[in-house]
N, C-alpha and C. Protein backbone atom coordinates (compact mmCIF):
# COMPACT_ATOMS: atom_id res chain seq x y z
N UNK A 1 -57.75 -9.60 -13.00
CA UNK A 1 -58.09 -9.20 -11.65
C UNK A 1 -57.00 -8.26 -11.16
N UNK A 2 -57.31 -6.91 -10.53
CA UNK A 2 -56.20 -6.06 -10.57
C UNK A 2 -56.28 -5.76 -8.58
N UNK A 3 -55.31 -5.83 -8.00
CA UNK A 3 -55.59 -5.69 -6.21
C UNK A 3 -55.18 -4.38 -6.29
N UNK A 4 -55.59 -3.96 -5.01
CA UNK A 4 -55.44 -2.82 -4.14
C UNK A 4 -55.70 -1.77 -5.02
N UNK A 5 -56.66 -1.52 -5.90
CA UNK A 5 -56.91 -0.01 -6.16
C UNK A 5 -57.34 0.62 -5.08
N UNK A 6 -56.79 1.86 -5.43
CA UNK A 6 -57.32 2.77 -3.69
C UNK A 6 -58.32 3.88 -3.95
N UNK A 7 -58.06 4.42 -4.77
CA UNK A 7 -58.77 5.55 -5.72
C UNK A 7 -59.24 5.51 -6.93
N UNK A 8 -59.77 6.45 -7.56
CA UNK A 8 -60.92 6.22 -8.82
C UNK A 8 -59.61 6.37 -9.63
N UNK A 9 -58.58 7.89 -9.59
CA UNK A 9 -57.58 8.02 -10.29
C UNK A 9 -57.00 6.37 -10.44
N UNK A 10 -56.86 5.75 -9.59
CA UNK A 10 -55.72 4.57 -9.83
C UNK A 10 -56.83 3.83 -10.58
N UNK A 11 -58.12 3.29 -10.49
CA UNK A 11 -58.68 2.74 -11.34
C UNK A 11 -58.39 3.26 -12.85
N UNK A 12 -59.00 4.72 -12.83
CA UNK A 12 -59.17 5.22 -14.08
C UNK A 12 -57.24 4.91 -14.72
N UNK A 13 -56.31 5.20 -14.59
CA UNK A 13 -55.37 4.39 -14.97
C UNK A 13 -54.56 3.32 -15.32
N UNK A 14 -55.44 2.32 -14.63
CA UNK A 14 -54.66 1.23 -14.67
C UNK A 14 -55.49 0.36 -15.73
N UNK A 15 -57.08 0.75 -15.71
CA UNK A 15 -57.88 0.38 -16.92
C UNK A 15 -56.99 0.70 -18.34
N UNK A 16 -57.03 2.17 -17.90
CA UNK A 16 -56.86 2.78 -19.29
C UNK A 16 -55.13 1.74 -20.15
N UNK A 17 -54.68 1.78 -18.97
CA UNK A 17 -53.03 1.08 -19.43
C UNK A 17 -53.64 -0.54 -19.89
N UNK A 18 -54.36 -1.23 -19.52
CA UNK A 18 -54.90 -2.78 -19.31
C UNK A 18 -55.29 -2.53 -21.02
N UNK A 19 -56.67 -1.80 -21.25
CA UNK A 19 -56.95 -1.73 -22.52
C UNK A 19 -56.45 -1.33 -24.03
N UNK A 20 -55.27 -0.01 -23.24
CA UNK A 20 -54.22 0.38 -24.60
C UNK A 20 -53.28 -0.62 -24.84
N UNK A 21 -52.87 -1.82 -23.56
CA UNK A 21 -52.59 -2.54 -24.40
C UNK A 21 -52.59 -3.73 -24.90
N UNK A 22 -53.71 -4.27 -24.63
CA UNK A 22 -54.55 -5.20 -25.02
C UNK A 22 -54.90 -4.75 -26.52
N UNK A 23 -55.04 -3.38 -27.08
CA UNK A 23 -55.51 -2.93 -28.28
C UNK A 23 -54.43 -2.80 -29.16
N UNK A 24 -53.20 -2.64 -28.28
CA UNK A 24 -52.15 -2.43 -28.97
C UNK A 24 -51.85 -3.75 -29.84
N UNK A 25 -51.85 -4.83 -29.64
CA UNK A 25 -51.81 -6.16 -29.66
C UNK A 25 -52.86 -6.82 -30.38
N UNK A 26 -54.11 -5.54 -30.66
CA UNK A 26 -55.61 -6.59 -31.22
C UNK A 26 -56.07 -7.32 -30.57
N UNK A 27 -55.81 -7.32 -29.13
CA UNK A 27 -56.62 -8.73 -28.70
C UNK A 27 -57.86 -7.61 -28.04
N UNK A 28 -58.51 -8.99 -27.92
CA UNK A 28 -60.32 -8.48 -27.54
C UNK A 28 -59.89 -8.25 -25.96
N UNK A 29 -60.00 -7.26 -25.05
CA UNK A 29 -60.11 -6.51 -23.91
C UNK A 29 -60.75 -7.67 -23.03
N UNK A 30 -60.16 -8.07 -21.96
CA UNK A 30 -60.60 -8.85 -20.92
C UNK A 30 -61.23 -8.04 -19.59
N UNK A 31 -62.24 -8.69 -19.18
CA UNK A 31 -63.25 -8.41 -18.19
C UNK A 31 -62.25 -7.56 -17.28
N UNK A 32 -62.62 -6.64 -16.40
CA UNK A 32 -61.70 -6.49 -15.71
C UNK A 32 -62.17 -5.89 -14.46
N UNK A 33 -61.87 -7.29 -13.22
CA UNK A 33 -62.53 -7.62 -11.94
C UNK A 33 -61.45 -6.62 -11.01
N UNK A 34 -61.68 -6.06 -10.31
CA UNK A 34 -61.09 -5.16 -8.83
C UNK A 34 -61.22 -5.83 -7.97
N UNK A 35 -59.99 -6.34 -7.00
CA UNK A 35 -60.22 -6.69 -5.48
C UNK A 35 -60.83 -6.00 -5.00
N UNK A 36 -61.70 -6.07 -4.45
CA UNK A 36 -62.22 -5.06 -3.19
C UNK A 36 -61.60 -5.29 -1.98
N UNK A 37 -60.59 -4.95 -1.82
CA UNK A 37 -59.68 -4.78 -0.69
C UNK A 37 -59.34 -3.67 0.43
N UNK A 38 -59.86 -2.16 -0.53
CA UNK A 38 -59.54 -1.36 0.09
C UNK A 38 -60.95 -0.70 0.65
N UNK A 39 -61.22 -0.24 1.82
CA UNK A 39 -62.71 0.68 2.18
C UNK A 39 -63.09 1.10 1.08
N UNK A 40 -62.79 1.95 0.56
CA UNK A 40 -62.77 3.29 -0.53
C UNK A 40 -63.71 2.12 -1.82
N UNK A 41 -63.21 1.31 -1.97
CA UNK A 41 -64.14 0.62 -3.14
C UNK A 41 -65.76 -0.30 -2.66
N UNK A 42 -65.74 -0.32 -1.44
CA UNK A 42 -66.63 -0.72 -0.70
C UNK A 42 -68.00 0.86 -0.54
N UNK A 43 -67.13 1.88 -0.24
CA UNK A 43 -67.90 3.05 0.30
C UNK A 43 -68.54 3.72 -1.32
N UNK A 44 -68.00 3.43 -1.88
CA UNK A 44 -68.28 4.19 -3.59
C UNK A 44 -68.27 3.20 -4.77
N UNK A 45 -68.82 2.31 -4.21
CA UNK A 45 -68.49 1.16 -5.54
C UNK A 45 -69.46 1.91 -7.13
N UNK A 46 -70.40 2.33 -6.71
CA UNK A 46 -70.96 2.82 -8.08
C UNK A 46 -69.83 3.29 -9.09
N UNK A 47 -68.88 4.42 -8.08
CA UNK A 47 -67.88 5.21 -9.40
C UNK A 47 -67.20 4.28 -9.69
N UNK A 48 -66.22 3.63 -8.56
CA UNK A 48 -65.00 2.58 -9.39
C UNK A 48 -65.98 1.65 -10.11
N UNK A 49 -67.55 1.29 -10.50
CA UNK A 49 -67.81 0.42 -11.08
C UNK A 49 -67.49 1.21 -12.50
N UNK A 50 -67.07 2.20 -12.83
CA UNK A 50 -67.10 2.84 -13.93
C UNK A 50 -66.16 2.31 -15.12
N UNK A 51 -65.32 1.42 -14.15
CA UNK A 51 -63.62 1.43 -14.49
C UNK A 51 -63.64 -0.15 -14.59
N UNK A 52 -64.73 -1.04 -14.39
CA UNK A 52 -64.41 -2.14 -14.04
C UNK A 52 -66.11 -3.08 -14.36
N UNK A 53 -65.61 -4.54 -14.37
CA UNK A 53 -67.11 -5.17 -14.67
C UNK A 53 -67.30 -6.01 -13.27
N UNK A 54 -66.45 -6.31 -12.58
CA UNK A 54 -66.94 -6.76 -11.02
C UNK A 54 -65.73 -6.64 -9.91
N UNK A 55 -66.41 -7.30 -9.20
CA UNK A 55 -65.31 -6.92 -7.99
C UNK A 55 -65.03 -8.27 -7.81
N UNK A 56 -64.05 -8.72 -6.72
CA UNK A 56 -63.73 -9.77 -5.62
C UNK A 56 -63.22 -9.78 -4.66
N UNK A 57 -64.07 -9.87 -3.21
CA UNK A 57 -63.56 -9.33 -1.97
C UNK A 57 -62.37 -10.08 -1.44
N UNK A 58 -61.09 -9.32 -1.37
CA UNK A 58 -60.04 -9.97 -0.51
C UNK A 58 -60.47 -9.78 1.08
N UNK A 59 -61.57 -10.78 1.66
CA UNK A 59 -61.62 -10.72 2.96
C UNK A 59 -60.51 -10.02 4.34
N UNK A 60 -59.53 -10.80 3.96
CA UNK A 60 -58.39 -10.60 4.44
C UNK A 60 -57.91 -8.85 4.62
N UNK A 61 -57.74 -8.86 3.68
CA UNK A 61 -57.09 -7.49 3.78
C UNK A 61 -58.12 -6.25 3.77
N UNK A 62 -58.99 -6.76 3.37
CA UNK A 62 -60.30 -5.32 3.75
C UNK A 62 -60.67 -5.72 5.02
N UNK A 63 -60.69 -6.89 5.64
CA UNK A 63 -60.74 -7.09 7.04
C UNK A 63 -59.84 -6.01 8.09
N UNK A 64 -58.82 -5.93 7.58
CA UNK A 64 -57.47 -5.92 8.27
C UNK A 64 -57.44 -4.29 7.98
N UNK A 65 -57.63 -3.85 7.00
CA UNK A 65 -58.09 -2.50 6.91
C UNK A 65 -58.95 -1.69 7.07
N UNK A 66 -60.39 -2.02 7.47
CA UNK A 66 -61.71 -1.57 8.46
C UNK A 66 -61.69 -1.50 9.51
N UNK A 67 -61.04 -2.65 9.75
CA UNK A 67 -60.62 -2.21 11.46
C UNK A 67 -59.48 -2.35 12.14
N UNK A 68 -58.79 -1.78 11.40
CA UNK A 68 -57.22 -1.46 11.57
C UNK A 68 -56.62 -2.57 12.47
N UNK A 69 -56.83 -3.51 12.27
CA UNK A 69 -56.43 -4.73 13.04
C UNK A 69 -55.19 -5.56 11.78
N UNK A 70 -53.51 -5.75 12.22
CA UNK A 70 -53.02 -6.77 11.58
C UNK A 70 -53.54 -8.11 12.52
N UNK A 71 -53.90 -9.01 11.16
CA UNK A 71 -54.40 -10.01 11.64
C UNK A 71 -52.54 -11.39 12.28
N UNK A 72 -52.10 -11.01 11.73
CA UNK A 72 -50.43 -11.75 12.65
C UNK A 72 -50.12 -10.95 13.90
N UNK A 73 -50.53 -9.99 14.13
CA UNK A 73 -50.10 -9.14 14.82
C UNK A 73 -50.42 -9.76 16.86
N UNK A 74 -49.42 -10.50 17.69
CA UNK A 74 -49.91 -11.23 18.61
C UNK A 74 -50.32 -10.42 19.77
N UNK A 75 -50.22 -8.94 19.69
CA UNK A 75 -51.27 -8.00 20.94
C UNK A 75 -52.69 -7.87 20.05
N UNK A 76 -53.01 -7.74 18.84
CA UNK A 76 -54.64 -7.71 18.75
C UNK A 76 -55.22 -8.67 17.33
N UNK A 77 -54.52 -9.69 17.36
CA UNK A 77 -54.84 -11.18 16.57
C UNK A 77 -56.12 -11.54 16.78
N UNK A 78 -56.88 -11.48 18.12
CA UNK A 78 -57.63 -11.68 18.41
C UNK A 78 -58.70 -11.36 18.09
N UNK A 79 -58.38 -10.27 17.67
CA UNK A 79 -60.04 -9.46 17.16
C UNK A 79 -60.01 -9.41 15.90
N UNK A 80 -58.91 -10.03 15.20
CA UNK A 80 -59.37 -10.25 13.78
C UNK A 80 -60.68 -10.70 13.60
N UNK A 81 -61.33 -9.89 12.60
CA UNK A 81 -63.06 -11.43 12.22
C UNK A 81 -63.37 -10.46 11.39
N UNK A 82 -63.77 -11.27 10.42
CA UNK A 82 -64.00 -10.70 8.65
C UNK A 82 -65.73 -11.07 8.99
N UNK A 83 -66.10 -11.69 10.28
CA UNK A 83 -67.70 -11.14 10.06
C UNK A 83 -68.36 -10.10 11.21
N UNK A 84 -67.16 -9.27 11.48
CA UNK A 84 -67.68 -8.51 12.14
C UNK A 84 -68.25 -7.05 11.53
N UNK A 85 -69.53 -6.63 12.27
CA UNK A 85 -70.61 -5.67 11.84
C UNK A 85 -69.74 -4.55 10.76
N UNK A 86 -68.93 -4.32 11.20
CA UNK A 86 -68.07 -3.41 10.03
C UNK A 86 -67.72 -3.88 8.86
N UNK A 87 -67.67 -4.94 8.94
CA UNK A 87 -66.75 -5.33 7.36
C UNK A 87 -68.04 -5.86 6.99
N UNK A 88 -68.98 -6.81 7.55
CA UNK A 88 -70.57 -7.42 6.69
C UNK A 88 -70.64 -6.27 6.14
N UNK A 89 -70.88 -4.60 6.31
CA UNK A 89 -71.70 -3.33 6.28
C UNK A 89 -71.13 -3.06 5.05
N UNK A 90 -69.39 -3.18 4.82
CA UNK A 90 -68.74 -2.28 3.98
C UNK A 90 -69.13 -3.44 2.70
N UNK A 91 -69.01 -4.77 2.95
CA UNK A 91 -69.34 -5.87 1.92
C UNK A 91 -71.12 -5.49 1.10
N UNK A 92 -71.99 -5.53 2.08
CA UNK A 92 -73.48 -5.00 1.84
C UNK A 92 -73.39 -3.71 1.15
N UNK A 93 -72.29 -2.84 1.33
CA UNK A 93 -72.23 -1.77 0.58
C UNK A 93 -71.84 -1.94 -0.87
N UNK A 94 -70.82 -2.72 -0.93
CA UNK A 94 -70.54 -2.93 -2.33
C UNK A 94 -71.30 -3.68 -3.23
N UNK A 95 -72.04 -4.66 -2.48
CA UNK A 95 -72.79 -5.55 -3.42
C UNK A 95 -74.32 -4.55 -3.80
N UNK A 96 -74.36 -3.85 -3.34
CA UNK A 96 -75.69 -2.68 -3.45
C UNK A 96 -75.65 -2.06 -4.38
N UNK A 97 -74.29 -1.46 -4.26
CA UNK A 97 -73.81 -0.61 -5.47
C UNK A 97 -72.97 -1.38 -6.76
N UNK A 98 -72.71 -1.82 -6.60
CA UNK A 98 -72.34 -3.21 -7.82
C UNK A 98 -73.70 -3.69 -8.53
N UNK A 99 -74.64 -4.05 -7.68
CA UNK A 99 -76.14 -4.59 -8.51
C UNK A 99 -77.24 -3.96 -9.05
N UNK A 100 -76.18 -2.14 -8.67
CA UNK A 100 -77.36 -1.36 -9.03
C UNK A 100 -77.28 -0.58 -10.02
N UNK A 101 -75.97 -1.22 -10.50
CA UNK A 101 -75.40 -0.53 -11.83
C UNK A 101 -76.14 -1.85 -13.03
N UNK A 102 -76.07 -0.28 -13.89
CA UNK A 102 -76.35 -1.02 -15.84
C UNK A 102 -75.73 -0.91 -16.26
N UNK A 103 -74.89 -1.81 -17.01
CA UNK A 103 -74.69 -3.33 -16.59
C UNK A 103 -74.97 -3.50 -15.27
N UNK A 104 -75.20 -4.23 -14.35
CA UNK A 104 -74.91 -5.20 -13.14
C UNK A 104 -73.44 -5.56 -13.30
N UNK A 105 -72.79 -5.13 -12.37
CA UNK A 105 -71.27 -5.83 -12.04
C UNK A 105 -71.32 -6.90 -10.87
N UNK A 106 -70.85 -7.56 -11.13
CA UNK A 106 -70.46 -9.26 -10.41
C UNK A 106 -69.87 -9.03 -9.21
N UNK A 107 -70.53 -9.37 -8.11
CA UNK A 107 -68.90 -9.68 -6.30
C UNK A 107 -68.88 -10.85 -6.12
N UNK A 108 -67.81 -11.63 -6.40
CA UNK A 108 -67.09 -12.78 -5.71
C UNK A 108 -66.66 -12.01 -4.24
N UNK A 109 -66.08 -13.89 -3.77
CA UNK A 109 -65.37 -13.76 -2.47
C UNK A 109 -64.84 -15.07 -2.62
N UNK A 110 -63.31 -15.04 -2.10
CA UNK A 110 -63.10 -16.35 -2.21
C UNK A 110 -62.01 -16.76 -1.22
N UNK A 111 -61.36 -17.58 -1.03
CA UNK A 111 -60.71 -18.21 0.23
C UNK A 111 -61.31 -18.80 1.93
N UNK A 112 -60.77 -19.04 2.27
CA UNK A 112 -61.20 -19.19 3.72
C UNK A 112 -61.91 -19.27 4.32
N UNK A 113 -62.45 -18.15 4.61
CA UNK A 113 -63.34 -17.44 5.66
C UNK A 113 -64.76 -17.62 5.13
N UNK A 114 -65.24 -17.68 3.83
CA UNK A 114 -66.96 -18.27 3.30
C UNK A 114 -66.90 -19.86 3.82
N UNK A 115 -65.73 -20.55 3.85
CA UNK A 115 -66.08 -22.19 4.91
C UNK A 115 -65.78 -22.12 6.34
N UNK A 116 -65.28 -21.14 7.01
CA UNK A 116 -64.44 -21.17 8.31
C UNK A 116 -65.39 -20.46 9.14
N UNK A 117 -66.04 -19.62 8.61
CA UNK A 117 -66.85 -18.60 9.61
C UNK A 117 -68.16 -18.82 9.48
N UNK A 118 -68.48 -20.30 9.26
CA UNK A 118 -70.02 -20.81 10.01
C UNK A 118 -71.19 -20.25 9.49
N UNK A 119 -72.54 -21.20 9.36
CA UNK A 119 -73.63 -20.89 8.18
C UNK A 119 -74.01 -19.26 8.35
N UNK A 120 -74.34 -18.96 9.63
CA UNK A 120 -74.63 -17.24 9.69
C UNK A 120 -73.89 -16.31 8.36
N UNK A 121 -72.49 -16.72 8.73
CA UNK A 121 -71.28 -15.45 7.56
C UNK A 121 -71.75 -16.21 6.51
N UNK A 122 -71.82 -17.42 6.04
CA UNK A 122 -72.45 -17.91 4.52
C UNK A 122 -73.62 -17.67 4.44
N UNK A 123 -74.67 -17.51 5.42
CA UNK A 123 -76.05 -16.57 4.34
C UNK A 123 -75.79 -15.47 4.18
N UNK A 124 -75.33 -15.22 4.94
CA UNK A 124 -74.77 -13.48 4.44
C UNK A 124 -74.02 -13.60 2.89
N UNK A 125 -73.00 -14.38 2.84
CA UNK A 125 -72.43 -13.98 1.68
C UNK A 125 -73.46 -14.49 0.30
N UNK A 126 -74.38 -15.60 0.86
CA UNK A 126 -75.05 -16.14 -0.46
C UNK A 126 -76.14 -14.90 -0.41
N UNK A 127 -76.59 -14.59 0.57
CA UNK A 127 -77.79 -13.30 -0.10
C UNK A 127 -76.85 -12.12 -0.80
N UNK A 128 -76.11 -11.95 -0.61
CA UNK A 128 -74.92 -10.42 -1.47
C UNK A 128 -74.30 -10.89 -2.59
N UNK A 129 -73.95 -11.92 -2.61
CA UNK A 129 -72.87 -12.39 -4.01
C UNK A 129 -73.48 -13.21 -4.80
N UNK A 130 -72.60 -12.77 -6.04
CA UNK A 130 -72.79 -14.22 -6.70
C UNK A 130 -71.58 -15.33 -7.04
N UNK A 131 -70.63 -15.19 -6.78
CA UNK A 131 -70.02 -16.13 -6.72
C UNK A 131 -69.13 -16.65 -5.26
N UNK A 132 -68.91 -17.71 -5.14
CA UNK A 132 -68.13 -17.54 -3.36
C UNK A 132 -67.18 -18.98 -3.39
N UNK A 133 -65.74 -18.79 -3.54
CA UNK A 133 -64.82 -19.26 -3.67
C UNK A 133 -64.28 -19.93 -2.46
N UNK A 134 -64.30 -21.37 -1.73
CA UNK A 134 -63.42 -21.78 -0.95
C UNK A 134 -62.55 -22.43 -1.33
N UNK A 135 -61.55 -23.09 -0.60
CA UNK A 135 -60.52 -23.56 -0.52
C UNK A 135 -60.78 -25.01 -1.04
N UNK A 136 -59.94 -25.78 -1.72
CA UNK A 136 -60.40 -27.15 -2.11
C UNK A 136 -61.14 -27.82 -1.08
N UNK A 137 -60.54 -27.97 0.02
CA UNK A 137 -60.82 -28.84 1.51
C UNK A 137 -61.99 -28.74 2.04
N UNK A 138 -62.63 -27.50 1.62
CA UNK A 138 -63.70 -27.44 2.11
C UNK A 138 -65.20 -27.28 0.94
N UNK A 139 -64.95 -27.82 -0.37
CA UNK A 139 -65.57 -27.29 -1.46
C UNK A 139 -66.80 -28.77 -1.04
N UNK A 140 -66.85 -29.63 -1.35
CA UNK A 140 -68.43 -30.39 -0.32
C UNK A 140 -68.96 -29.86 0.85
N UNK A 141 -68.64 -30.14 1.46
CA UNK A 141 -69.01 -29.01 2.70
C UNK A 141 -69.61 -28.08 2.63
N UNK A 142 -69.19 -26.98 1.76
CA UNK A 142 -69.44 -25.85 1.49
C UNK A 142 -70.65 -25.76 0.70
N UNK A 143 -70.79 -26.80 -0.41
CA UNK A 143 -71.55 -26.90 -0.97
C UNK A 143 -73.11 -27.52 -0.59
N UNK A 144 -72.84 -28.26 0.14
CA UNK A 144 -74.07 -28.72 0.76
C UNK A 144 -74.63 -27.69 1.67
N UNK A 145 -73.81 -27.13 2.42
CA UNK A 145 -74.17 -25.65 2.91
C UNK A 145 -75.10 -24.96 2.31
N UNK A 146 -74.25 -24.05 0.96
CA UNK A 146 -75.03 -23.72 0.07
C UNK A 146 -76.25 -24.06 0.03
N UNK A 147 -77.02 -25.23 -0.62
CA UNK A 147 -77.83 -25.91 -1.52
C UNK A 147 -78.74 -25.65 0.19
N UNK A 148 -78.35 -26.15 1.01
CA UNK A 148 -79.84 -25.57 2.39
C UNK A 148 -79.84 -24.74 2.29
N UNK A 149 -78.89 -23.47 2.78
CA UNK A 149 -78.88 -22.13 2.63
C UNK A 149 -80.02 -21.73 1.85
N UNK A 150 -79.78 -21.96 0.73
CA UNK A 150 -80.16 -21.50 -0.75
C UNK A 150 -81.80 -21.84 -0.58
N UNK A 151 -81.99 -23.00 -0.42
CA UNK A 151 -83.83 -23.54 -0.43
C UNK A 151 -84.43 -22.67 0.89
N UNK A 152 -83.42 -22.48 2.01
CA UNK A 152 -84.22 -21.32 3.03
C UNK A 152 -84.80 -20.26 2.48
N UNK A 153 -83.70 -19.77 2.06
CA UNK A 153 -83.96 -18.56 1.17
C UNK A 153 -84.94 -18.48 0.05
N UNK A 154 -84.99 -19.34 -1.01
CA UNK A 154 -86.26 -19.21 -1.82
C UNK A 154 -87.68 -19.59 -1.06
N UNK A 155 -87.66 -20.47 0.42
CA UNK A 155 -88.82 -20.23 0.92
C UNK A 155 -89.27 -18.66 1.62
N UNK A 156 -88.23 -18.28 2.08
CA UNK A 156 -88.67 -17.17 2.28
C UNK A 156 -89.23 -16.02 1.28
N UNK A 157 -88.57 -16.38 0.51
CA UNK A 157 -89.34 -15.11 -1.00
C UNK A 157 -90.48 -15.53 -1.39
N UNK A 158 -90.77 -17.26 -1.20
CA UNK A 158 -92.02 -17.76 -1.79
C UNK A 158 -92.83 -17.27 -0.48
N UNK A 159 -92.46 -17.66 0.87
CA UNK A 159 -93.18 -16.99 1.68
C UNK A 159 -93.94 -15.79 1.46
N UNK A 160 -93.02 -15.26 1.11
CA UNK A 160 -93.24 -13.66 1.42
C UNK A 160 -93.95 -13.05 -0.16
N UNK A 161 -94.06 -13.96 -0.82
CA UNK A 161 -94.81 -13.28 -1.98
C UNK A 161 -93.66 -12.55 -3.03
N UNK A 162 -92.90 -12.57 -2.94
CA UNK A 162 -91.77 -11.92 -3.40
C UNK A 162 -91.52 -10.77 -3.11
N UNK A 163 -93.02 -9.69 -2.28
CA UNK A 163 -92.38 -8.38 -1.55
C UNK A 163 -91.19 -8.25 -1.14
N UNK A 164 -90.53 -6.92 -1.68
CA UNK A 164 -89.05 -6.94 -1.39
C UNK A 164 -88.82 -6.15 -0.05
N UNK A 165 -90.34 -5.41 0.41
CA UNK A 165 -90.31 -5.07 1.73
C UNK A 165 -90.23 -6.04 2.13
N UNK A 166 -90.76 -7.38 2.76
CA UNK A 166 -91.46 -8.20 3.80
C UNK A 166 -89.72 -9.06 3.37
N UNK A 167 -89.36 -9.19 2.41
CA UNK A 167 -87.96 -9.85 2.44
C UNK A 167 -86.99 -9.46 3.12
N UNK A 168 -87.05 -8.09 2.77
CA UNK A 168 -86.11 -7.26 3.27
C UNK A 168 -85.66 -7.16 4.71
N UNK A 169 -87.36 -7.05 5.35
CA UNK A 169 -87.39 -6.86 6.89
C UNK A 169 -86.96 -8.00 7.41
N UNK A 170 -87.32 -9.31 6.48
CA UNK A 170 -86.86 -10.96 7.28
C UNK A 170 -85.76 -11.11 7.49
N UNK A 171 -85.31 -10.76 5.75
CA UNK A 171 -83.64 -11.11 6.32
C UNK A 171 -82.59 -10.48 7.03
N UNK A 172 -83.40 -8.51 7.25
CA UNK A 172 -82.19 -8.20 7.80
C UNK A 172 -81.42 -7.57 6.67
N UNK A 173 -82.01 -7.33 5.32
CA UNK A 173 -81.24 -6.75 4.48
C UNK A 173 -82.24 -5.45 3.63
N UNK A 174 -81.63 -4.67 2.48
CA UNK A 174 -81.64 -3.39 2.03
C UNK A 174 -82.89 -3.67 0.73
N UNK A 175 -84.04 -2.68 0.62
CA UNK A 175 -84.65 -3.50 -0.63
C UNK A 175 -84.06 -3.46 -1.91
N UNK A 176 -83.00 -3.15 -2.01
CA UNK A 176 -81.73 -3.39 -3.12
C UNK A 176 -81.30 -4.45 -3.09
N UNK A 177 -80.80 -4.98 -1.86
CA UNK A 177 -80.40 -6.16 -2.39
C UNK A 177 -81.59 -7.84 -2.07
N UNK A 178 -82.59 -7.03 -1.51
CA UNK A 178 -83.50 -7.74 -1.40
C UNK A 178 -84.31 -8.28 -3.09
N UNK A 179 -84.04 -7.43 -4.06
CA UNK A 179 -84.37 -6.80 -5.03
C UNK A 179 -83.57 -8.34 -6.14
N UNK A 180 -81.99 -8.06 -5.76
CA UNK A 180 -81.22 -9.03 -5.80
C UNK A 180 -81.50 -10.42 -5.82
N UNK A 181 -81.81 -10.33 -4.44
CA UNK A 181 -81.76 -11.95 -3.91
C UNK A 181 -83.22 -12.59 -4.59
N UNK A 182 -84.06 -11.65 -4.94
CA UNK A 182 -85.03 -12.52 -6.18
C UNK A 182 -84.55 -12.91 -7.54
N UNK A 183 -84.41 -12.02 -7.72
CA UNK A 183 -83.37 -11.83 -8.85
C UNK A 183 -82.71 -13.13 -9.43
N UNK A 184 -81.58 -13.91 -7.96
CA UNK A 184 -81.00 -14.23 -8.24
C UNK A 184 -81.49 -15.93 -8.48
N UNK A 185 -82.66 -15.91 -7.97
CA UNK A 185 -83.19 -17.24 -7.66
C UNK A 185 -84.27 -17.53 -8.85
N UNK A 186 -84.68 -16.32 -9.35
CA UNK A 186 -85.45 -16.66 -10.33
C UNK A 186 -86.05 -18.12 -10.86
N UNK A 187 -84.79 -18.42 -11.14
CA UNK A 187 -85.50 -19.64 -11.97
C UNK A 187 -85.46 -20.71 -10.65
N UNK A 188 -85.58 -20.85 -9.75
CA UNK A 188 -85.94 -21.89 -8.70
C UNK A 188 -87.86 -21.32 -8.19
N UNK A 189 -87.85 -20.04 -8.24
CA UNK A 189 -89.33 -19.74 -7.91
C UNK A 189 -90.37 -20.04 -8.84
């Protein structure tokens, strides 16, 4: 897992260094996941998917960098929120362009904020991702979350016939990743 790439150049380098020497050594080349931390991998994920097999959103700091808010910071602490309309948009962006690549590349998310910020920000993240990482303390919780979440959601696709228009329009999401979210349920439909 490599943080803060900012640019394709820094991808395209830091791959290239990861694999020469991994080869140097003979060993078999490990997956190699990008924080999505910075805008720039959110706004263009197709190219940096070039360089990489998935992402994993550091909430935090792509929070903190969309909307120029330090989240310690005690004049605008306040407006920290990793589910506000800007950062859901730049997240929906990456998982679009991540699922629309061949291969398909993978978005995690993990820490905090998928148990802290209430079922709304977790359907959001279960219709975009596929994997979603909390904190020990909250891993039941979270999970039972999930598992309703999750049966809403396949009623709605069974609802809806699996049209990825009529999904699309329900949930509020793109027929890409509407496209997805069948996809991902498959074997429950």
């Amino acid at each position: 897992m490599i943080p803060f790439i900012r640019t394709t150049i820094e991808a395209e380098k830091v791959t290239k260094l990861i694999r020469d020497a991994f080869k140097k050594k003979s060993l078999k080349v490990p997956d190699t996941i990008f924080m999505a931390e910075v805008p720039s991998i959110c706004i263009i994920p197709k190219i940096f998917s070039e360089y990489c097999d998935g992402f994993s959103i550091g909430s935090n700091d792509l929070t903190q960098l969309v909307l120029g808010i330090d989240r310690d910071s005690e004049k605008i602490a306040w407006e920290f929120d990793e589910s506000n309309p800007a950062v859901t948009k730049s997240i929906e962006m990456l998982c679009e362009g991540a699922h629309s690549m061949t291969p398909e590349r993978t978005v995690g998310i993990c820490g905090q904020a998928p148990s802290d910020l209430g079922k709304d920000f977790l359907k959001f993240l279960i219709m975009h991702l596929d994997s979603i990482g909390v904190n020990p303390d909250k891993v039941v919780e979270t999970l039972l979350s999930v598992k309703k979440i999750e049966n809403e959601l396949i009623d709605i696709i069974t609802r809806n016939n699996k049209d990825l228009i009529k999904i699309a329009k329900e949930l509020r999401i793109t027929e890409v990743n509407s496209k997805y979210l069948i996809k991902k349920f498959k074997s429950a439909l």
